[in-house]
N, C-alpha and C. Protein backbone atom coordinates (compact mmCIF):
# COMPACT_ATOMS: atom_id res chain seq x y z
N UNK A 1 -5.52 17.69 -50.07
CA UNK A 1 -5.30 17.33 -48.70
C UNK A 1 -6.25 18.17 -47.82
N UNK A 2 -6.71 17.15 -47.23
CA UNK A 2 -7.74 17.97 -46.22
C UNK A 2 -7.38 19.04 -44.74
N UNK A 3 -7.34 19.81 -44.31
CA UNK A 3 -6.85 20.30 -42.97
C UNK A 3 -6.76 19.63 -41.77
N UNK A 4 -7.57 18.31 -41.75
CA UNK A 4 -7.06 17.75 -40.62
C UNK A 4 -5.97 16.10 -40.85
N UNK A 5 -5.37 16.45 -42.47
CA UNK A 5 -4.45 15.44 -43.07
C UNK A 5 -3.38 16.31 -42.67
N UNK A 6 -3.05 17.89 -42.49
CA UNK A 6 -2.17 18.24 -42.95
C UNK A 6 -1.24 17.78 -41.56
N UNK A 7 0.08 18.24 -41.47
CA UNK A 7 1.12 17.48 -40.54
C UNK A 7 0.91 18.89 -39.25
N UNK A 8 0.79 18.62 -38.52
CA UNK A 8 1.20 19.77 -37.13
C UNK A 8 2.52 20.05 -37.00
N UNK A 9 2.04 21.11 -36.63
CA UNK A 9 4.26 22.14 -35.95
C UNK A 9 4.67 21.68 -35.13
N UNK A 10 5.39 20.77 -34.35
CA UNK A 10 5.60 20.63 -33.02
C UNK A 10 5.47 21.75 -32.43
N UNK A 11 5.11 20.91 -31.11
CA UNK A 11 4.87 21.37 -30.43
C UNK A 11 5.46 21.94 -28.99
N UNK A 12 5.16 21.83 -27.55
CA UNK A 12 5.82 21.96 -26.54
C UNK A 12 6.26 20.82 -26.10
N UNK A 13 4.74 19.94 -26.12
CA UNK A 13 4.77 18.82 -25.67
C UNK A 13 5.71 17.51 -26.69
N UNK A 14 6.38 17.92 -27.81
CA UNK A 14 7.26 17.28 -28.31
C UNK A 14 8.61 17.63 -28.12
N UNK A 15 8.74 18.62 -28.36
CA UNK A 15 10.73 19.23 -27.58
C UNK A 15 10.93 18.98 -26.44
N UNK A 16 12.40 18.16 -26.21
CA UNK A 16 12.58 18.51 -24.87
C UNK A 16 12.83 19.88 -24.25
N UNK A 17 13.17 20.15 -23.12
CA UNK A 17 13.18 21.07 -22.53
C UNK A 17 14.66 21.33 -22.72
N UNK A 18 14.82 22.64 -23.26
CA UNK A 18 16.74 22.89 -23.37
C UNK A 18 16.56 24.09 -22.26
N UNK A 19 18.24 24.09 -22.18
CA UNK A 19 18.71 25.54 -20.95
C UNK A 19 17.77 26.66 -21.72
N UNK A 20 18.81 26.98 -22.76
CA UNK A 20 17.75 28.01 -23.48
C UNK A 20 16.27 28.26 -23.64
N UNK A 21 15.56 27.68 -23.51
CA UNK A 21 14.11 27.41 -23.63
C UNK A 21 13.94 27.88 -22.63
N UNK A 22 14.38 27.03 -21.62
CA UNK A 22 13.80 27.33 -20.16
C UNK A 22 14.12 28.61 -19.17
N UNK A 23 15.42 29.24 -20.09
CA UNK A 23 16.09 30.40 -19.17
C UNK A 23 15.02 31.70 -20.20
N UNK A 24 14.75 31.47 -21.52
CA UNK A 24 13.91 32.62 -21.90
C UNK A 24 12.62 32.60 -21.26
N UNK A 25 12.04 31.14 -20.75
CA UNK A 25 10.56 31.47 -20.14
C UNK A 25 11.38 32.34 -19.13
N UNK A 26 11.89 32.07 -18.00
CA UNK A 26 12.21 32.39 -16.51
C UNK A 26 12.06 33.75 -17.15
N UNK A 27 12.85 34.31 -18.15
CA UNK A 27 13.26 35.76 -17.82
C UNK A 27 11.73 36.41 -18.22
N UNK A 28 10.82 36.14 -19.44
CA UNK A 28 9.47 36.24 -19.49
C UNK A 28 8.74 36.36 -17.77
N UNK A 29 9.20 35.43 -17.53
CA UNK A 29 8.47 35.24 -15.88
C UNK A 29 9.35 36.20 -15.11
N UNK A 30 10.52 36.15 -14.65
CA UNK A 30 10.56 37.14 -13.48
C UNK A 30 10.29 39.02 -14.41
N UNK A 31 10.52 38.96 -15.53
CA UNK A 31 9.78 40.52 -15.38
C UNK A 31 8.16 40.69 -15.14
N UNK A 32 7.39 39.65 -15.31
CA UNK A 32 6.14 39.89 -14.48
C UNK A 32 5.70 39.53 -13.22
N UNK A 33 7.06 38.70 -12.92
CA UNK A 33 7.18 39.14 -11.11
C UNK A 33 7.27 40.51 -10.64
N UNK A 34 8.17 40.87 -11.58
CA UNK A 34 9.07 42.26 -11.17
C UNK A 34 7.79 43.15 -11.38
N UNK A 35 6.97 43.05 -12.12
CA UNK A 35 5.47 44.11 -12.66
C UNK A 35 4.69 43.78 -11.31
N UNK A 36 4.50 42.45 -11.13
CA UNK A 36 3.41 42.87 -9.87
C UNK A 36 4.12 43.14 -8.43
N UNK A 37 5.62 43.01 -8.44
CA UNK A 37 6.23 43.30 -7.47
C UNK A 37 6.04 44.88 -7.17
N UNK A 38 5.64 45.27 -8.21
CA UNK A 38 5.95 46.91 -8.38
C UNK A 38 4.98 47.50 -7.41
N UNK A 39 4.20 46.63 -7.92
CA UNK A 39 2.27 46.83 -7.65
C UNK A 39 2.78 46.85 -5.92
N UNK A 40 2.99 46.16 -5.17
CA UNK A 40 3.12 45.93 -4.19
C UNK A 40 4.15 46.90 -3.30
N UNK A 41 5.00 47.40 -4.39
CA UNK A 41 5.99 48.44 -3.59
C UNK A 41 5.37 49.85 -3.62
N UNK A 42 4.14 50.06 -4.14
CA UNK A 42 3.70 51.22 -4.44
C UNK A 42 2.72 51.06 -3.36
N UNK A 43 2.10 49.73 -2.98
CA UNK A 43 1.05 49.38 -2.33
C UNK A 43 2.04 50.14 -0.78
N UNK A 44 3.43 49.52 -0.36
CA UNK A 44 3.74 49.80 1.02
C UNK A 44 3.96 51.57 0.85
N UNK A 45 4.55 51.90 0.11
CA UNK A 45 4.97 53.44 -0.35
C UNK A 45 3.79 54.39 0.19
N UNK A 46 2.99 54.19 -0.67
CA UNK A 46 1.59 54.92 -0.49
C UNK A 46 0.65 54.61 0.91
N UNK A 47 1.35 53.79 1.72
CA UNK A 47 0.66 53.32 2.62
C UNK A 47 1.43 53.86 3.94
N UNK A 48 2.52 53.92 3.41
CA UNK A 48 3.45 55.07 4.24
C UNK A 48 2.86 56.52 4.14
N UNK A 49 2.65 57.26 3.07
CA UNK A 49 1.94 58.41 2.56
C UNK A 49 0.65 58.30 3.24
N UNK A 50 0.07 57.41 3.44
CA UNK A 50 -1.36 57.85 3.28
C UNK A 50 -1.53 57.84 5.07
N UNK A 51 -1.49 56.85 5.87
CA UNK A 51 -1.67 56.89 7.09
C UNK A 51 -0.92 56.01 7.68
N UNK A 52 -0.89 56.32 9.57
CA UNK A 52 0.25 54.93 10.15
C UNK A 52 -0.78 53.44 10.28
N UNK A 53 -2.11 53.65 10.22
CA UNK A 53 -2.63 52.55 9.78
C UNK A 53 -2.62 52.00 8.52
N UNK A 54 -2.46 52.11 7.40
CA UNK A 54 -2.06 51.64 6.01
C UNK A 54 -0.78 51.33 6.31
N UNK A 55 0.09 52.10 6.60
CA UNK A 55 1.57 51.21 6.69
C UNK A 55 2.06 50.33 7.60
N UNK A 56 0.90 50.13 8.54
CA UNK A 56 1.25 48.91 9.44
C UNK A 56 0.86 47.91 8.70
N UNK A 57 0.02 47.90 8.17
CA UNK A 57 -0.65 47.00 7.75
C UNK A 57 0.00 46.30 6.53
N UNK A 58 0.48 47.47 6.02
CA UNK A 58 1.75 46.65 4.74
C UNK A 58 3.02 46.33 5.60
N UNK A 59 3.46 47.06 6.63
CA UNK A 59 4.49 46.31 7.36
C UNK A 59 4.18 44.95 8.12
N UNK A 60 3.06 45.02 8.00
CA UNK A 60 2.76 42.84 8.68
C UNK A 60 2.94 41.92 7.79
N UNK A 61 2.09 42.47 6.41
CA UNK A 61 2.07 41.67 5.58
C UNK A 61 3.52 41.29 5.23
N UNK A 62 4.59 42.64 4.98
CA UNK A 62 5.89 42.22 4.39
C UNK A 62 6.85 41.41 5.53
N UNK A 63 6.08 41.61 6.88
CA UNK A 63 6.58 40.63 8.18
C UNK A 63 6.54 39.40 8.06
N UNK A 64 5.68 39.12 7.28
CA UNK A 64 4.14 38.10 7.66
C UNK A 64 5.55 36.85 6.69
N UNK A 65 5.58 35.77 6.44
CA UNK A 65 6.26 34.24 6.34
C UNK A 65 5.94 34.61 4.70
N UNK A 66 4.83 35.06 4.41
CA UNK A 66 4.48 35.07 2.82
C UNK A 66 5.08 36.13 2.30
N UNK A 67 5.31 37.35 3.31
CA UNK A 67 5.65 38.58 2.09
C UNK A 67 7.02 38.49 2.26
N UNK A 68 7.29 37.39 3.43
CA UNK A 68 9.28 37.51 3.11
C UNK A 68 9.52 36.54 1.85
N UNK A 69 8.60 35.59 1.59
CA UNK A 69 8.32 34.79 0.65
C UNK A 69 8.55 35.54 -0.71
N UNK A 70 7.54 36.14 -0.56
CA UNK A 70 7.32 37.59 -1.31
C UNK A 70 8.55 38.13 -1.87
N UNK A 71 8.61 38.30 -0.95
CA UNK A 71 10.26 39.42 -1.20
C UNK A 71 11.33 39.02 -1.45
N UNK A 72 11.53 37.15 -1.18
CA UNK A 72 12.76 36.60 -1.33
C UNK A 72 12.43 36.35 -3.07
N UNK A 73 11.20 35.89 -3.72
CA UNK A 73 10.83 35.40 -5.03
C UNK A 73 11.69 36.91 -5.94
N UNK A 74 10.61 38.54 -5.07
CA UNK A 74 10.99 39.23 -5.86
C UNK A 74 12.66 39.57 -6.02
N UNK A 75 13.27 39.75 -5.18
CA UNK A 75 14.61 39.94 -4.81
C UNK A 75 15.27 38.57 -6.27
N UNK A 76 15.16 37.33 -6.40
CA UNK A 76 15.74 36.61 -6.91
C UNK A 76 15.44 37.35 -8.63
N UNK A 77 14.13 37.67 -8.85
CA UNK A 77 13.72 38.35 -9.90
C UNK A 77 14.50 39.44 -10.59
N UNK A 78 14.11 40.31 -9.41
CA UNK A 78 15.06 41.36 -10.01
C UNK A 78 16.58 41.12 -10.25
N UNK A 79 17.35 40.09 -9.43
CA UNK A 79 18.72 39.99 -9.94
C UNK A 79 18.99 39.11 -11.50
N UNK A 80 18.09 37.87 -11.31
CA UNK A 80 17.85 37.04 -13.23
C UNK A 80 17.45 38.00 -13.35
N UNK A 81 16.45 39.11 -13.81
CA UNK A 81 16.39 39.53 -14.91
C UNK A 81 17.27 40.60 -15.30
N UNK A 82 18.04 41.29 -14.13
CA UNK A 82 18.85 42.57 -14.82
C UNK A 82 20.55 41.56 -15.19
N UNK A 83 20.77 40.59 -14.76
CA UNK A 83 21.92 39.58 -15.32
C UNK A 83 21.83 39.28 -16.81
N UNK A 84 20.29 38.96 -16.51
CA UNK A 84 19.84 38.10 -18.36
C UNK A 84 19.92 39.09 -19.40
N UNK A 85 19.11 40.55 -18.73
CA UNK A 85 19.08 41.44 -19.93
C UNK A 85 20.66 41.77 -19.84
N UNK A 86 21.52 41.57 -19.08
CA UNK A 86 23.19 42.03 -19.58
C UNK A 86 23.44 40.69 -20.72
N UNK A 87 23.30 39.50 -20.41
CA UNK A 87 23.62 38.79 -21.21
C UNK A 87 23.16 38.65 -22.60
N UNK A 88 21.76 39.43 -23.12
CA UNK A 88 21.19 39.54 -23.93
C UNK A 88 21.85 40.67 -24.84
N UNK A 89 22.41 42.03 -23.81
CA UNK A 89 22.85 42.73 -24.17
C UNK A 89 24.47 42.40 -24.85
N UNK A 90 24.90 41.64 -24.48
CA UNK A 90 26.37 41.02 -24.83
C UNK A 90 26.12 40.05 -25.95
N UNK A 91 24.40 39.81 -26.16
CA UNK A 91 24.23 38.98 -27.37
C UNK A 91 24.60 40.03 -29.12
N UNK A 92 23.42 41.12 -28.30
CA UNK A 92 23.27 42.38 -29.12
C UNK A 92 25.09 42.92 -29.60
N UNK A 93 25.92 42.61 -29.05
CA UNK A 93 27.54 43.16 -29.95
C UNK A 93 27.91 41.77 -30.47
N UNK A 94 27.65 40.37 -30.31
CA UNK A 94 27.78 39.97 -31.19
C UNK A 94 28.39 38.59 -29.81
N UNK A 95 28.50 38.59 -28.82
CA UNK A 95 29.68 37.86 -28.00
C UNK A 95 28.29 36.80 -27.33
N UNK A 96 28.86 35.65 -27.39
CA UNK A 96 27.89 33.91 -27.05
C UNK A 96 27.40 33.66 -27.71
N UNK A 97 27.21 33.74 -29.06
CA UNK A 97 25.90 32.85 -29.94
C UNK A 97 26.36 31.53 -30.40
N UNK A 98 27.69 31.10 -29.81
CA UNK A 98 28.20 29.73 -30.39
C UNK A 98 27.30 28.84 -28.99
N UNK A 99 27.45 27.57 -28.90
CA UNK A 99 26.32 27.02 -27.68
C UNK A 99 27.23 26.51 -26.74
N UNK A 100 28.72 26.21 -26.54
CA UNK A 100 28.97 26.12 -25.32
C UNK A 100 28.88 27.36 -24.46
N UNK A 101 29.50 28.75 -25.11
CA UNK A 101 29.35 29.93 -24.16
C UNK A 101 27.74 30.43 -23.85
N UNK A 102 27.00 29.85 -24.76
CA UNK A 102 25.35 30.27 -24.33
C UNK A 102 25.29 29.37 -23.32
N UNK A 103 25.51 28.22 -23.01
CA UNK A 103 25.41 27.32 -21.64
C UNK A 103 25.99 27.78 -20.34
N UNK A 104 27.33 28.39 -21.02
CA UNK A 104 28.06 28.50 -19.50
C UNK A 104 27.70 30.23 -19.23
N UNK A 105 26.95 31.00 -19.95
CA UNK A 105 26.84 32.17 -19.65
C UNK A 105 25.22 32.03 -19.09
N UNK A 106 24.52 31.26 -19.70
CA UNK A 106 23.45 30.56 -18.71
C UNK A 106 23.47 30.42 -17.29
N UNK A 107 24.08 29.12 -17.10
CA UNK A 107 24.58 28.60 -15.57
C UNK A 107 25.00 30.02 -15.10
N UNK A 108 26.23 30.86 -15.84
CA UNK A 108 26.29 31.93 -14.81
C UNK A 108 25.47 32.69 -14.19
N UNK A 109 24.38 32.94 -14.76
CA UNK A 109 23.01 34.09 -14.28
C UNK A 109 22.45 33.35 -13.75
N UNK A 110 21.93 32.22 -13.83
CA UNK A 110 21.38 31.42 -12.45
C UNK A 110 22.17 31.28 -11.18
N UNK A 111 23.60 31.10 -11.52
CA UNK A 111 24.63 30.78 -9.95
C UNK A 111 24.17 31.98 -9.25
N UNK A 112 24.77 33.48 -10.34
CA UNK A 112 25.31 34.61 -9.87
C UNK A 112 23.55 34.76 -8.94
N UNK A 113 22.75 34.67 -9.51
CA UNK A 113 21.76 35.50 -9.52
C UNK A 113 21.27 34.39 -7.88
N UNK A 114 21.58 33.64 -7.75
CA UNK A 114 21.12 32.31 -6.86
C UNK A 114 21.81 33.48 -5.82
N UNK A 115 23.46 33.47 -5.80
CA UNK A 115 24.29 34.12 -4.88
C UNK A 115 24.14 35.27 -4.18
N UNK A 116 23.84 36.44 -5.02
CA UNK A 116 23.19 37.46 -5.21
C UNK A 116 21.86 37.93 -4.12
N UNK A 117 21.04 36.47 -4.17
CA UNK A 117 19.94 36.82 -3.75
C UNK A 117 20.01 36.14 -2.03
N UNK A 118 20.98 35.75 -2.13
CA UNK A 118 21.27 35.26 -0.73
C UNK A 118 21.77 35.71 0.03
N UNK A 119 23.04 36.31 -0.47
CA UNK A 119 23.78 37.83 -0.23
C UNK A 119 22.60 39.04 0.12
N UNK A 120 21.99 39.51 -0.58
CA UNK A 120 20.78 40.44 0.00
C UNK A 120 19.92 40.06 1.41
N UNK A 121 19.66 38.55 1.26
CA UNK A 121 18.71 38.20 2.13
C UNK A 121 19.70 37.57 3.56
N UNK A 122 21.31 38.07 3.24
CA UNK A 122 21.99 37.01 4.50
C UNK A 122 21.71 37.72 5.79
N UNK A 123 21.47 39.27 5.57
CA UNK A 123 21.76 39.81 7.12
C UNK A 123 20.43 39.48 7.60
N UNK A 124 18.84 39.03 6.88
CA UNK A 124 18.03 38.92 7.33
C UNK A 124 17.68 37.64 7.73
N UNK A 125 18.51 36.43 8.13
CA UNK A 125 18.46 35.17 8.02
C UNK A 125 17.88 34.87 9.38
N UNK A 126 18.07 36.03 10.49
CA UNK A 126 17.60 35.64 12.02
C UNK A 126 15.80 36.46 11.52
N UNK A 127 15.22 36.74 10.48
CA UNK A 127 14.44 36.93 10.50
C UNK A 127 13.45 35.61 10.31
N UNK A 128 14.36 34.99 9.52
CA UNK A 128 13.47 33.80 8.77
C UNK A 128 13.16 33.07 10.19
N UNK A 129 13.99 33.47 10.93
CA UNK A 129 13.72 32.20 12.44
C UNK A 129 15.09 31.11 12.70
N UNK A 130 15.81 31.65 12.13
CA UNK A 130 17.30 30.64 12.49
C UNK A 130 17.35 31.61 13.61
N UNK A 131 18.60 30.81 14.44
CA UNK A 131 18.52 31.40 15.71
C UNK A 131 20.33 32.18 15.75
């Protein structure tokens, strides 16, 4: 049999998309939100340290429609991922590996983490421009 007889692995583009699938990318993804979020909290920090022109300048940006953007993405980040790694951690003693409680312990870190991040961002809601 030649190598281009042999059968292929499925692929991405053949599975559908399950909860599971899609909640391990997210958590892959918000910890490298959370990495360049970092980048950016060190960016205002040090900009505080360094002069009141550097920290204005990170205080516009985090003013600015994008860095509340910014900040609402990271804020949702950091709550999925420190939920997921508990749920991962509750994998590690042995508790959800049957698949209804992996579903509904799913949905929970998305609700909680949805709630969570709204709750942080409620007292700032006359920022967004509601009146």
């Amino acid at each position: 049999m030649t190598p281009a007889e042999r059968p292929l692995s499925p692929h991405l583009q053949i599975y559908k998309p399950q909860l599971t699938s899609v909640l391990s990318i997210a958590h892959r993804g918000t910890g490298l939100a959370l990495g360049v979020g970092a980048i950016f909290f060190v960016w205002w920090l040090s900009g505080a340290a360094w002069s009141d022109a550097c920290f204005r300048a990170a205080q516009a940006f985090w003013g600015s429609w994008l860095g509340k953007l910014f900040l609402l993405g990271w804020t949702f980040s950091l709550f999925y991922h420190l939920l997921n790694g508990v749920r991962h951690l509750l994998w590690d003693i042995g508790f959800g590996f049957d698949l209804p409680t992996t579903y509904r312990t799913g949905w929970t870190v998305v609700a909680v983490s949805v709630l969570l991040t709204l709750f942080a961002f409620g007292g700032g809601l006359y920022a967004w421009g509601s009146p």
